[in-house]
Protein backbone atom coordinates (compact mmCIF):
# COMPACT_ATOMS: atom_id res chain seq x y z
CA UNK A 1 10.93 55.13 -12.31
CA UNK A 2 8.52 54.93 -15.43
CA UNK A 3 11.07 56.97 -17.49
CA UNK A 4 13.65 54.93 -16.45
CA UNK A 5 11.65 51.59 -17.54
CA UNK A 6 11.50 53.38 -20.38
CA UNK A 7 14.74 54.23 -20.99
CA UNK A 8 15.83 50.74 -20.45
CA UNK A 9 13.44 48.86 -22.99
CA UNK A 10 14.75 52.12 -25.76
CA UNK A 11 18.00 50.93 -25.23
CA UNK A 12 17.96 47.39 -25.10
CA UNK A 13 15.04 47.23 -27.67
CA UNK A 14 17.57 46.56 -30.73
CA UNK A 15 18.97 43.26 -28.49
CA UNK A 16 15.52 42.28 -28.19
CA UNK A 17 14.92 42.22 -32.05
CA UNK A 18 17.79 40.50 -33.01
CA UNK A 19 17.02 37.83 -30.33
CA UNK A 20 13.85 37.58 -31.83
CA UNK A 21 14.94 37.38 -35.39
CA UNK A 22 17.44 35.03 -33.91
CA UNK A 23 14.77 32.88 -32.77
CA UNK A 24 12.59 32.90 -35.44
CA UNK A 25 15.21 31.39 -37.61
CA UNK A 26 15.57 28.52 -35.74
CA UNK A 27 14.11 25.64 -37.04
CA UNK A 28 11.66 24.08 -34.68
CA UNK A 29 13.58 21.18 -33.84
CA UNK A 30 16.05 23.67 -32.54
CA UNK A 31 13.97 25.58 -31.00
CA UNK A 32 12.87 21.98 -29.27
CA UNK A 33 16.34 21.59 -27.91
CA UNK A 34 16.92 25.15 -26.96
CA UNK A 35 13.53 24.73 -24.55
CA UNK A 36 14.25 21.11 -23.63
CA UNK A 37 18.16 21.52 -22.54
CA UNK A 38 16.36 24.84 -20.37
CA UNK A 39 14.17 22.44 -18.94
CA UNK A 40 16.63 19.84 -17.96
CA UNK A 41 19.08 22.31 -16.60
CA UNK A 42 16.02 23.85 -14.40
CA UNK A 43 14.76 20.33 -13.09
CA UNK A 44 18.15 18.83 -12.77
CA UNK A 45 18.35 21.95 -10.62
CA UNK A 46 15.57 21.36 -8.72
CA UNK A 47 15.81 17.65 -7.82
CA UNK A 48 19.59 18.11 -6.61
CA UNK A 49 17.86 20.82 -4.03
CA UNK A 50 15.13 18.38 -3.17
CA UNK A 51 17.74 15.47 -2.90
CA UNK A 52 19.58 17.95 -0.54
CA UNK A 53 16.53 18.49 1.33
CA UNK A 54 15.50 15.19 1.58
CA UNK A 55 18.74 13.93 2.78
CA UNK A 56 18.88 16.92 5.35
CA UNK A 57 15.58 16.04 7.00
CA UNK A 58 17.07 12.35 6.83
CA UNK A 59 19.81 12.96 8.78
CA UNK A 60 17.85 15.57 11.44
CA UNK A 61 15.75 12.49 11.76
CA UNK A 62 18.28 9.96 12.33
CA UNK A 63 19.92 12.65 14.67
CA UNK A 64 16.53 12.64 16.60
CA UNK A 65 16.70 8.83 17.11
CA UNK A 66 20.14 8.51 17.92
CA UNK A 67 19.77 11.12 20.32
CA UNK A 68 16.33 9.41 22.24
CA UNK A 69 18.16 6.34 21.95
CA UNK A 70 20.93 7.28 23.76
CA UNK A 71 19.00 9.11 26.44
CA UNK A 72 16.78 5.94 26.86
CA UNK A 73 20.41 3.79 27.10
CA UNK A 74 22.00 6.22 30.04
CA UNK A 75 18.38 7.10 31.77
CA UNK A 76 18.16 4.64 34.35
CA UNK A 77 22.23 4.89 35.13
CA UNK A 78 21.35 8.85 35.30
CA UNK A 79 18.38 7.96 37.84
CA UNK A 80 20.52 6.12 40.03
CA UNK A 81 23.71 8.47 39.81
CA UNK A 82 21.27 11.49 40.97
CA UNK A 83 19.66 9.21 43.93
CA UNK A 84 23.13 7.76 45.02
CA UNK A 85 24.72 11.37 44.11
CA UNK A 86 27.99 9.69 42.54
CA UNK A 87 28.01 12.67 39.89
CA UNK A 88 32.20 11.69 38.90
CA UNK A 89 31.22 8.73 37.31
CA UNK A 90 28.86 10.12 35.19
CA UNK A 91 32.10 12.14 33.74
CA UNK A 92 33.37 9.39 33.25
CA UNK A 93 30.63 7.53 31.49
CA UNK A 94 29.82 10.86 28.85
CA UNK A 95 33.50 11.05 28.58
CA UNK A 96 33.60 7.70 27.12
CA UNK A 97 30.68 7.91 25.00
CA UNK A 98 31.58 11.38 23.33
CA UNK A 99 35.37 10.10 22.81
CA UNK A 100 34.05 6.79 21.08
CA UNK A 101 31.07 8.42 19.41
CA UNK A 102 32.52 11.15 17.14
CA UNK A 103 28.67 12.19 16.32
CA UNK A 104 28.24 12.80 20.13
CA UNK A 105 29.47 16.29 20.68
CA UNK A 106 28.17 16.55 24.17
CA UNK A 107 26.83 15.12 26.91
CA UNK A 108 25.61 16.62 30.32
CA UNK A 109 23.21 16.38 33.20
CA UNK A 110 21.66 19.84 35.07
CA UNK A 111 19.69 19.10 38.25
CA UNK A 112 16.64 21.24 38.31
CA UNK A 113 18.25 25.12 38.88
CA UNK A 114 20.12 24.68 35.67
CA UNK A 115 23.84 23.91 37.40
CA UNK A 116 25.72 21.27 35.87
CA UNK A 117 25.80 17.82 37.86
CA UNK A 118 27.58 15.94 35.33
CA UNK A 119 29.88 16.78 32.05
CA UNK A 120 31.83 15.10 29.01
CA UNK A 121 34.06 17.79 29.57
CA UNK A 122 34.62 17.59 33.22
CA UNK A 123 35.43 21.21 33.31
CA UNK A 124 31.78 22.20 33.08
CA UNK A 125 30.76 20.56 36.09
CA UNK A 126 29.16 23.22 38.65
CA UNK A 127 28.75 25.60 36.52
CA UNK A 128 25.06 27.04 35.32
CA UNK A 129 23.47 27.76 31.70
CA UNK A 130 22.00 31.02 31.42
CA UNK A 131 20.60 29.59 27.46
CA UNK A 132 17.24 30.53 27.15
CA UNK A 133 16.60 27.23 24.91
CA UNK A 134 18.32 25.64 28.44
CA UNK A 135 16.40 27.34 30.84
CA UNK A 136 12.77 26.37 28.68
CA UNK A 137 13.63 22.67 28.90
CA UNK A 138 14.15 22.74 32.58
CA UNK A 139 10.58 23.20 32.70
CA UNK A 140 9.54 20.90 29.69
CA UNK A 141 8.15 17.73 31.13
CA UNK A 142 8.34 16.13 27.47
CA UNK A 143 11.80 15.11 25.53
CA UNK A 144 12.32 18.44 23.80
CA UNK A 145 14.34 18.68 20.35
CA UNK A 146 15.87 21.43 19.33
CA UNK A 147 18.47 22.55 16.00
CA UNK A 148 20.97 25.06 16.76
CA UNK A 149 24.75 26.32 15.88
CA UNK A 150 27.14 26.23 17.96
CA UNK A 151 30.75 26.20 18.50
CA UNK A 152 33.10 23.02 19.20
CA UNK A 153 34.33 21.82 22.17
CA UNK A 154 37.72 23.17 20.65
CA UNK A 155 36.47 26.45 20.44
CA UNK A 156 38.17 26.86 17.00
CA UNK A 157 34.91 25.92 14.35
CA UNK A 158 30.90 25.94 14.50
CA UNK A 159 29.00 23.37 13.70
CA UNK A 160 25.65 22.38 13.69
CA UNK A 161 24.16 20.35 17.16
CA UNK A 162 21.00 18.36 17.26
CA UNK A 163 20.14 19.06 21.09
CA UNK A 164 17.84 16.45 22.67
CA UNK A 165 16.93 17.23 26.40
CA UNK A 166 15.56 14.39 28.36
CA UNK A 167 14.20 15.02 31.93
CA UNK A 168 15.31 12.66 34.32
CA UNK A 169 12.32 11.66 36.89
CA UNK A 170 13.22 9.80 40.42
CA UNK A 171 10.86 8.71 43.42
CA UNK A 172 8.22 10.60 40.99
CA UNK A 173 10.01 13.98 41.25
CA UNK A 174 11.95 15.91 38.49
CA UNK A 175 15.77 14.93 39.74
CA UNK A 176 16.99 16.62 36.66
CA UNK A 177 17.51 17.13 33.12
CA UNK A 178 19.76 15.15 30.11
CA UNK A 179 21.43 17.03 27.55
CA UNK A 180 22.73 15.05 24.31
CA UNK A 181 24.40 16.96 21.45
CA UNK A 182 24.36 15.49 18.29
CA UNK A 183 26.98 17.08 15.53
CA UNK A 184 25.14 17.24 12.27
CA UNK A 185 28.06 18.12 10.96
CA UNK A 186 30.30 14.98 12.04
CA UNK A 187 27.19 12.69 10.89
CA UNK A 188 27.56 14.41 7.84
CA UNK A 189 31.23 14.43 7.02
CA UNK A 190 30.84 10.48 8.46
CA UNK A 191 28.10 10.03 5.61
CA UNK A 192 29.68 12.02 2.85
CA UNK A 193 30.79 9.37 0.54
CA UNK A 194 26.94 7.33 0.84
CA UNK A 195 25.12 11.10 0.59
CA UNK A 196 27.36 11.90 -2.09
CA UNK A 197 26.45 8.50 -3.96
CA UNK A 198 22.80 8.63 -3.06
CA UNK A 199 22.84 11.97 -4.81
CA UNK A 200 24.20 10.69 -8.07
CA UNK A 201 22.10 7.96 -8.47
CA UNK A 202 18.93 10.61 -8.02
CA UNK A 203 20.76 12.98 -10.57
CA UNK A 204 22.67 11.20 -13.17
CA UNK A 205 19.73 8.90 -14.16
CA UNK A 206 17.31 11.65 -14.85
CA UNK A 207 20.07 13.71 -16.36
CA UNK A 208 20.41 11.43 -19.06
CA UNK A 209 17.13 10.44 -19.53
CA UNK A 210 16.33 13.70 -20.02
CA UNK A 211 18.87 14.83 -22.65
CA UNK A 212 17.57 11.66 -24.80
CA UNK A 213 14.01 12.63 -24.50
CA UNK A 214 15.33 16.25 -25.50
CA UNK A 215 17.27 15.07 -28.60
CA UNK A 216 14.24 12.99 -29.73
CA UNK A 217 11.37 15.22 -29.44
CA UNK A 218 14.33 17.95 -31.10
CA UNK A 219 14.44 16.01 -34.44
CA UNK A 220 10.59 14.51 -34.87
CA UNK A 221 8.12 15.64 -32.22
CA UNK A 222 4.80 18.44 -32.84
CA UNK A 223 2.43 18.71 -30.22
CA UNK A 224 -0.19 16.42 -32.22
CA UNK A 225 2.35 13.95 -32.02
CA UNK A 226 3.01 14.28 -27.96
CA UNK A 227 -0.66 14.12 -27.46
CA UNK A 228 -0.47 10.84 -29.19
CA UNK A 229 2.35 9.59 -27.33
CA UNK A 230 0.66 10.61 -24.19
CA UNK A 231 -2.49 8.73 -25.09
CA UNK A 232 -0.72 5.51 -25.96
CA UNK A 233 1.25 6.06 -22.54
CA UNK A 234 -2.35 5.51 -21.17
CA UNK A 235 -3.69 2.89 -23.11
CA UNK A 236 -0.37 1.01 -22.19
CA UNK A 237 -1.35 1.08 -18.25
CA UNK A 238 -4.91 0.42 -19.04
CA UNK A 239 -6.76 2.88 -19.00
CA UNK A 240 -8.80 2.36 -22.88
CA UNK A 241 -10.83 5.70 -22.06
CA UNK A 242 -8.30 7.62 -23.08
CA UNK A 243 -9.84 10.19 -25.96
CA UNK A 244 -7.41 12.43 -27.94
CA UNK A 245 -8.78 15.64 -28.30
CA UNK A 246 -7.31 16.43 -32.08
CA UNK A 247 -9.89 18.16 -34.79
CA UNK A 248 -8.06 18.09 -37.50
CA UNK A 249 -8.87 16.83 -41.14
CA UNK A 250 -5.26 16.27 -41.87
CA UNK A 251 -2.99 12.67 -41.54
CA UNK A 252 -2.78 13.64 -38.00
CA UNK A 253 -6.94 13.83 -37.43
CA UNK A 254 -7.09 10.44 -39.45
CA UNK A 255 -4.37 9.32 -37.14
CA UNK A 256 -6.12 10.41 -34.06
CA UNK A 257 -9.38 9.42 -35.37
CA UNK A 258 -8.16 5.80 -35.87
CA UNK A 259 -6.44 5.77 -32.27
CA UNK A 260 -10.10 6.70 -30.10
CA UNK A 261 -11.56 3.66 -32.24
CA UNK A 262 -8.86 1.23 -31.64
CA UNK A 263 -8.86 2.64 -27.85
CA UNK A 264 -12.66 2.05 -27.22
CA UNK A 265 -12.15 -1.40 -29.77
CA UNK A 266 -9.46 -2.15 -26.90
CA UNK A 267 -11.80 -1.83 -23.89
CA UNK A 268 -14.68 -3.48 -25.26
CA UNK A 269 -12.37 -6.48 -25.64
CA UNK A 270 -10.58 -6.14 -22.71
CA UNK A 271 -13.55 -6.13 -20.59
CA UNK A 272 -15.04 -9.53 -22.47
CA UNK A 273 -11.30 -11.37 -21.63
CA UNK A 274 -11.61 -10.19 -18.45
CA UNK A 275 -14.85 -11.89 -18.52
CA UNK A 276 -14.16 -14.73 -20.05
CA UNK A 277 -11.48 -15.47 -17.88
CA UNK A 278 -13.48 -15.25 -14.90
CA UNK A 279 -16.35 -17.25 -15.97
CA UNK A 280 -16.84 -21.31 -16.23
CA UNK A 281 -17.46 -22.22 -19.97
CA UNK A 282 -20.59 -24.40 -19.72
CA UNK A 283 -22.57 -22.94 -16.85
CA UNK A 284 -21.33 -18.95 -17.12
CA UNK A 285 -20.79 -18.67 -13.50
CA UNK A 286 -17.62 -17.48 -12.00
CA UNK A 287 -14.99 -20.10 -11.91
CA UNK A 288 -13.23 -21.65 -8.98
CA UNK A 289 -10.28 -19.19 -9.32
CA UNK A 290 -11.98 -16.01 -9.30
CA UNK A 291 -14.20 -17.59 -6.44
CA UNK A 292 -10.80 -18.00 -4.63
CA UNK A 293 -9.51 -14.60 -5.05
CA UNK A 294 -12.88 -13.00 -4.12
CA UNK A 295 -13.51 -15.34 -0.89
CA UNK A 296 -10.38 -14.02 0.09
CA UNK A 297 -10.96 -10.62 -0.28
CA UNK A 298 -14.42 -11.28 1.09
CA UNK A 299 -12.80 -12.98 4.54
CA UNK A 300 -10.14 -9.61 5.18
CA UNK A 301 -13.50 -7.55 5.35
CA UNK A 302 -14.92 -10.17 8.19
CA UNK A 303 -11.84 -9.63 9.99
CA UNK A 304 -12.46 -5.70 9.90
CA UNK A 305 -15.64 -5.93 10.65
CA UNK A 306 -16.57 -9.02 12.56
CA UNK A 307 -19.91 -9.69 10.47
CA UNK A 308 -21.37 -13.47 10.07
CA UNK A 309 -20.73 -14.94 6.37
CA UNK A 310 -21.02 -18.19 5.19
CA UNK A 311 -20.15 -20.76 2.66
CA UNK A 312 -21.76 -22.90 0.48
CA UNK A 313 -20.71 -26.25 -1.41
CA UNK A 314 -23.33 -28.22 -3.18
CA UNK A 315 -22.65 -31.21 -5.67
CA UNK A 316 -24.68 -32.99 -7.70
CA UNK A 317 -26.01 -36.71 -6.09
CA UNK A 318 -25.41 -39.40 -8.45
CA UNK A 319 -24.04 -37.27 -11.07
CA UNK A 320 -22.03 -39.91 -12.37
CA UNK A 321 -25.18 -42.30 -13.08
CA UNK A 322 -26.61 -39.57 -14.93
CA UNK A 323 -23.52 -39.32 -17.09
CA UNK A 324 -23.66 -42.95 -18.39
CA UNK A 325 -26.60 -43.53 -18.39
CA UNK A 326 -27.63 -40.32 -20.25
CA UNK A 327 -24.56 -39.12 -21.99
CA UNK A 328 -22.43 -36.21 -21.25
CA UNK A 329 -24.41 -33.49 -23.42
CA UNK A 330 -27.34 -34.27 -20.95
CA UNK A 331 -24.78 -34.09 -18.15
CA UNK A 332 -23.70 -30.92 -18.94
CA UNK A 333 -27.15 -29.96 -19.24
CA UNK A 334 -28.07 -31.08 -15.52
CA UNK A 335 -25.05 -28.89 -14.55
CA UNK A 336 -26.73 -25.66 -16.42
CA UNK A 337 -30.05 -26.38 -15.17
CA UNK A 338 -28.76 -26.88 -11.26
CA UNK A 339 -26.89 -24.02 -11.79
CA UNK A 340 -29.86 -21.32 -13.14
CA UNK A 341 -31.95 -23.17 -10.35
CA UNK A 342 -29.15 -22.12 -7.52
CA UNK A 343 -28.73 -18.27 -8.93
CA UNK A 344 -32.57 -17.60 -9.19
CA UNK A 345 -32.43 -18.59 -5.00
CA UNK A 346 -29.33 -17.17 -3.90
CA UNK A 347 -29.29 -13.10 -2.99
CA UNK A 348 -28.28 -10.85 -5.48
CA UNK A 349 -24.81 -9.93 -3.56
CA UNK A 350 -24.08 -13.35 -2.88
CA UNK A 351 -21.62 -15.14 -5.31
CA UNK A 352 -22.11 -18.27 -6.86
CA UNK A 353 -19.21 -20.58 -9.05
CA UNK A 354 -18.76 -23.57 -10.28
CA UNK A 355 -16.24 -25.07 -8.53
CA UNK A 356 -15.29 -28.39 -10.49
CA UNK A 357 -17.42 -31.19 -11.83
CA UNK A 358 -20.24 -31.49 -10.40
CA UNK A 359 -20.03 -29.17 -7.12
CA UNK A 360 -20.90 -25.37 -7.08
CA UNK A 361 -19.73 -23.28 -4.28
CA UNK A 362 -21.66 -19.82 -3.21
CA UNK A 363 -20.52 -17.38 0.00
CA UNK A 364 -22.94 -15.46 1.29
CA UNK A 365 -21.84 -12.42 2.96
CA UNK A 366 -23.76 -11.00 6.55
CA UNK A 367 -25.06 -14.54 6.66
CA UNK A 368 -25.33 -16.60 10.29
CA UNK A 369 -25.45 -20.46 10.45
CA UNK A 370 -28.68 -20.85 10.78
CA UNK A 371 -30.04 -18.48 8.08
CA UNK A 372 -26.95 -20.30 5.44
CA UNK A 373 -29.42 -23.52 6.29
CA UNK A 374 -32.41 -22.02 5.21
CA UNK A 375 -31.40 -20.60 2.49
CA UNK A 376 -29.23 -24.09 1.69
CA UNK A 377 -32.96 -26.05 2.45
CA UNK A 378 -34.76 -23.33 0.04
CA UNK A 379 -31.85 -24.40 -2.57
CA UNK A 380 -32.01 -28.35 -2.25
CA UNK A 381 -35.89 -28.01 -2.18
CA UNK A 382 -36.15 -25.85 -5.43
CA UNK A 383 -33.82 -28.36 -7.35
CA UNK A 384 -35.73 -31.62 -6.28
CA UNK A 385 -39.19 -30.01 -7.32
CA UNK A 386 -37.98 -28.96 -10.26
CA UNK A 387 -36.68 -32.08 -12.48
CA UNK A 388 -34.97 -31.61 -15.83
CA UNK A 389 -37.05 -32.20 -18.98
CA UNK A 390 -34.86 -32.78 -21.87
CA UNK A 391 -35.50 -33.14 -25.82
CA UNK A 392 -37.18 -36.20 -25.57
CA UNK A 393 -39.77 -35.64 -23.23
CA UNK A 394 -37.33 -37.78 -20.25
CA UNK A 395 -37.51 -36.39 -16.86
CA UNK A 396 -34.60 -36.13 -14.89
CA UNK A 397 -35.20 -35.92 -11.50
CA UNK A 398 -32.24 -34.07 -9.22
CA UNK A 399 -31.08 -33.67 -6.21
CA UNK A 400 -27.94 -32.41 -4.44
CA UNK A 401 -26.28 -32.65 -1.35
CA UNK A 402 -25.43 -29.22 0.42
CA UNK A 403 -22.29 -28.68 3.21
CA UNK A 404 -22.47 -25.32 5.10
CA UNK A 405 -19.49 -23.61 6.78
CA UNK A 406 -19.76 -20.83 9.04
CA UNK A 407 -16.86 -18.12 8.76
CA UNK A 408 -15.07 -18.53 12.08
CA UNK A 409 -11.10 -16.82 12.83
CA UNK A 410 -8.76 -17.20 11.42
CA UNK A 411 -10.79 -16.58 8.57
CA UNK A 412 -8.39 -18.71 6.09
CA UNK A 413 -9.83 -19.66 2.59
CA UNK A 414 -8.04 -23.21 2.27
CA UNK A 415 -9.85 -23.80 6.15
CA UNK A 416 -13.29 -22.52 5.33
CA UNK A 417 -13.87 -24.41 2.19
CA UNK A 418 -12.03 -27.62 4.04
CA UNK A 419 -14.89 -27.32 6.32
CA UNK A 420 -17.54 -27.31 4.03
CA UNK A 421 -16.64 -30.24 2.43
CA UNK A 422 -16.66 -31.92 5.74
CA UNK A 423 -20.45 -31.28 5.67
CA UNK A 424 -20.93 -31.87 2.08
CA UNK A 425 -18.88 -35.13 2.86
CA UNK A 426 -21.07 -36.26 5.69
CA UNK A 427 -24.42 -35.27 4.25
CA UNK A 428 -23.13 -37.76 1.52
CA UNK A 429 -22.37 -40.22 3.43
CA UNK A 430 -25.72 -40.25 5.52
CA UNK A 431 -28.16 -40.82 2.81
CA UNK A 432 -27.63 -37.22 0.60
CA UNK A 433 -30.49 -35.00 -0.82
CA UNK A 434 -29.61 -32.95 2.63
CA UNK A 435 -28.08 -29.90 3.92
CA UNK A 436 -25.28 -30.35 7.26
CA UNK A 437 -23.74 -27.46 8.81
CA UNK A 438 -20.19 -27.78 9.92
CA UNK A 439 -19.74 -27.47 13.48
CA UNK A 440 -16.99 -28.41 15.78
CA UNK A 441 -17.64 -30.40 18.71
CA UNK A 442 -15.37 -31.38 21.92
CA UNK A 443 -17.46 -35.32 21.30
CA UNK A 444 -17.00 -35.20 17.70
CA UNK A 445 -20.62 -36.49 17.67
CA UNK A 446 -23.76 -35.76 14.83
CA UNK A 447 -26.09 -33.38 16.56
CA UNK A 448 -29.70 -33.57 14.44
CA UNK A 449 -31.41 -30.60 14.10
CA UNK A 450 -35.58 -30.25 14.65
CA UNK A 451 -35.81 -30.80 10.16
CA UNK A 452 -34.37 -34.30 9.37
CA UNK A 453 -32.47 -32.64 6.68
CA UNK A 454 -30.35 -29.92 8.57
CA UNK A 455 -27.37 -31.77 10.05
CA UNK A 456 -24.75 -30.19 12.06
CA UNK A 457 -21.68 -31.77 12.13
């Protein structure tokens, strides 16, 4: 066998070197579409087999369906057929299915010895199935599937049968067993034209977007260049990590080079507009919108998990007064100073935003009720004791009013924060500098709690 190895390469060796002379000609551009057209022919190869696979185990599957769906249609008729024992016009009734139903090959009911009750082709009645696939789902208690060839009723072709076997329980005893043959073949010949146009519009697309990629990396592409390309393909989805891993001292390392700075240049200033975006101008806490987003995504994982979380909304008291009687620039500096006041209370995982004007909103996450109050009373407290001291020695003494809503299903953002403005609305409206916690009552009545300043409403 060696010598004949041998013997081979000997004689074939001169092909080999003018192939390879041949080759080495080439300039590399053909060499690019020599490789590229190989590469398209091999995976335009091997998605038309995977389209044929996946449109195979489509139509098995649809087969399955069809056939449990049928079975489920004709199982209580069957039932009652075997307990009334009116077996001709269950002929009748496969007859009529198969004839209408050109995916239907066959239809027939066996009682539990494997003789035939009940046909689509009435000449099979009485007569038993020796099939060893037969015989094992006479003693299947499950709906057993099962792909097999097998000739036509005509006798004259084969064709492939999806064979679904149903058993047929009455009175809580195994009256018998369901055959239903589907015809692969039929659903396949039905489906041609749709299979035939579902496989073109896998093909054809990739075909041709394949033989343009070929003809442009054939006239202009290295594999400096593709590295490039592939790294701008990343910073395009967003992902400014990207590195390319060129060492070169060339054009192509400058070009490189200059790409990883304008990459990590990207990220750095991506992640500051992200930032910005998120954050409230004067105060640098989150804005309202991001607060929406997050409250949502906050409420889904109550649902999952069923944990206590809570909402905050605080405004300002007699913000307005302060405004004109102070000036905006001092106004906006109430609003910083409530706001540094609020974070340095709050937990580190809650979240706290501004939420317009004068009002902040926080959630606090595994939070009841009645811990939201305290932590609402240790906020109000720390921003009355506390009054603002601005440039001229004035003190500004603060308070705010504080509405508390307890997370309760549905768990809907619009509701929740609806809810704590309720509270924030009533502690308002009965005197403010107070904290109420929204609570529905049959009455509709103010329950005070044991502190004059926790209100439920």
């Amino acid at each position: 066998m060696k010598a004949f190895l041998q013997r081979m390469v000997a004689w074939n060796k001169p092909y080999f070197n003018a192939i390879t002379r041949f080759w080495d000609a080439l300039r590399i551009s053909a060499k690019l579409s020599v490789i590229m057209t190989g590469m398209i022919l091999a995976l335009t190869s091997f998605f038309y087999v995977f389209a044929l696979f996946q449109i195979t185990r489509e139509i098995k599957i649809s087969a399955i369906q069809k056939g449990e769906a049928v079975a489920e249609a004709l199982k209580d008729e069957v039932a009652y057929v075997i307990l009334a024992g009116n077996f001709p016009s269950l002929n009748y009734s496969f007859k009529r299915l198969t004839s209408t139903r050109h995916d239907i090959a066959y239809i027939f009911l066996l009682n539990p010895n494997g003789k035939v009750l009940a046909h689509s082709d009435a000449s099979m009645v009485g007569k038993s199935y020796a099939d060893r696939s037969i015989t094992e789902s006479l003693l299947d208690p499950n709906t057993r599937v099962e792909f097999k060839r097998t000739k036509h009723i005509n006798r004259l072709i084969d064709i492939d049968i999806c064979s679904v076997s149903v058993p047929i329980f009455t009175r809580g005893q195994r009256g018998g067993t369901l055959h239903i043959g589907l015809s692969l073949t039929q659903y396949l010949a039905s489906n041609a034209p749709r299979i035939r146009s579902k496989i073109a519009w896998f093909i054809i697309p990739f075909s041709i977007l394949a033989v343009l990629l070929a003809i442009r990396l054939a006239h202009s592409f290295t594999k400096p260049l593709q590295q490039l390309a592939r790294g701008a393909a990343e910073v395009s989805k967003g992902n400014y990590t990207v590195q390319l891993p060129l060492r070169r001292t060339d054009e192509l390392g400058e070009v490189a080079q200059a790409f990883n700075t304008m990459a990590v240049n990207l990220k750095e200033n991506f992640d500051k507009v992200s930032d910005m975006a998120n954050r409230d101008g004067l105060t640098g806490l989150y804005n309202s919108r991001f607060f929406r987003e997050a409250l949502g995504r906050e409420l889904d994982r109550v649902k999952r998990t069923n944990r206590p979380f809570c909402v905050l909304l605080m405004d300002g008291d007699k913000f307005k007064r302060i405004n004109d009687r102070y000036g905006h620039p001092t106004g906006d500096l109430v609003l910083q100073h409530i706001s540094k006041l609020a974070g340095s209370v709050l937990r580190g995982y809650d979240t706290l935003a501004r939420y317009g004007g004068e009002e902040f909103i926080a959630m606090l996450p595994d939070t009841t009720g009645s811990q939201a109050l305290l932590m609402a009373e240790r906020l109000r407290q720390g921003i009355e004791n506390k009054p603002l001291v601005v440039e001229n020695s004035t003190i500004i003494r603060l308070t705010i009013s504080v509405g508390v809503a307890q997370a309760r299903a549905p768990y809907e953002v619009k509701e929740l924060i609806s809810q704590a403005d309720q509270a924030l609305y009533r502690a308002k409206e009965t005197g403010r500098n107070r904290v109420v916690l929204y609570k529905p009552l049959d009455n509709h009545d103010v329950q005070v709690h044991k502190s004059a300043i926790q209100t439920y409403l």
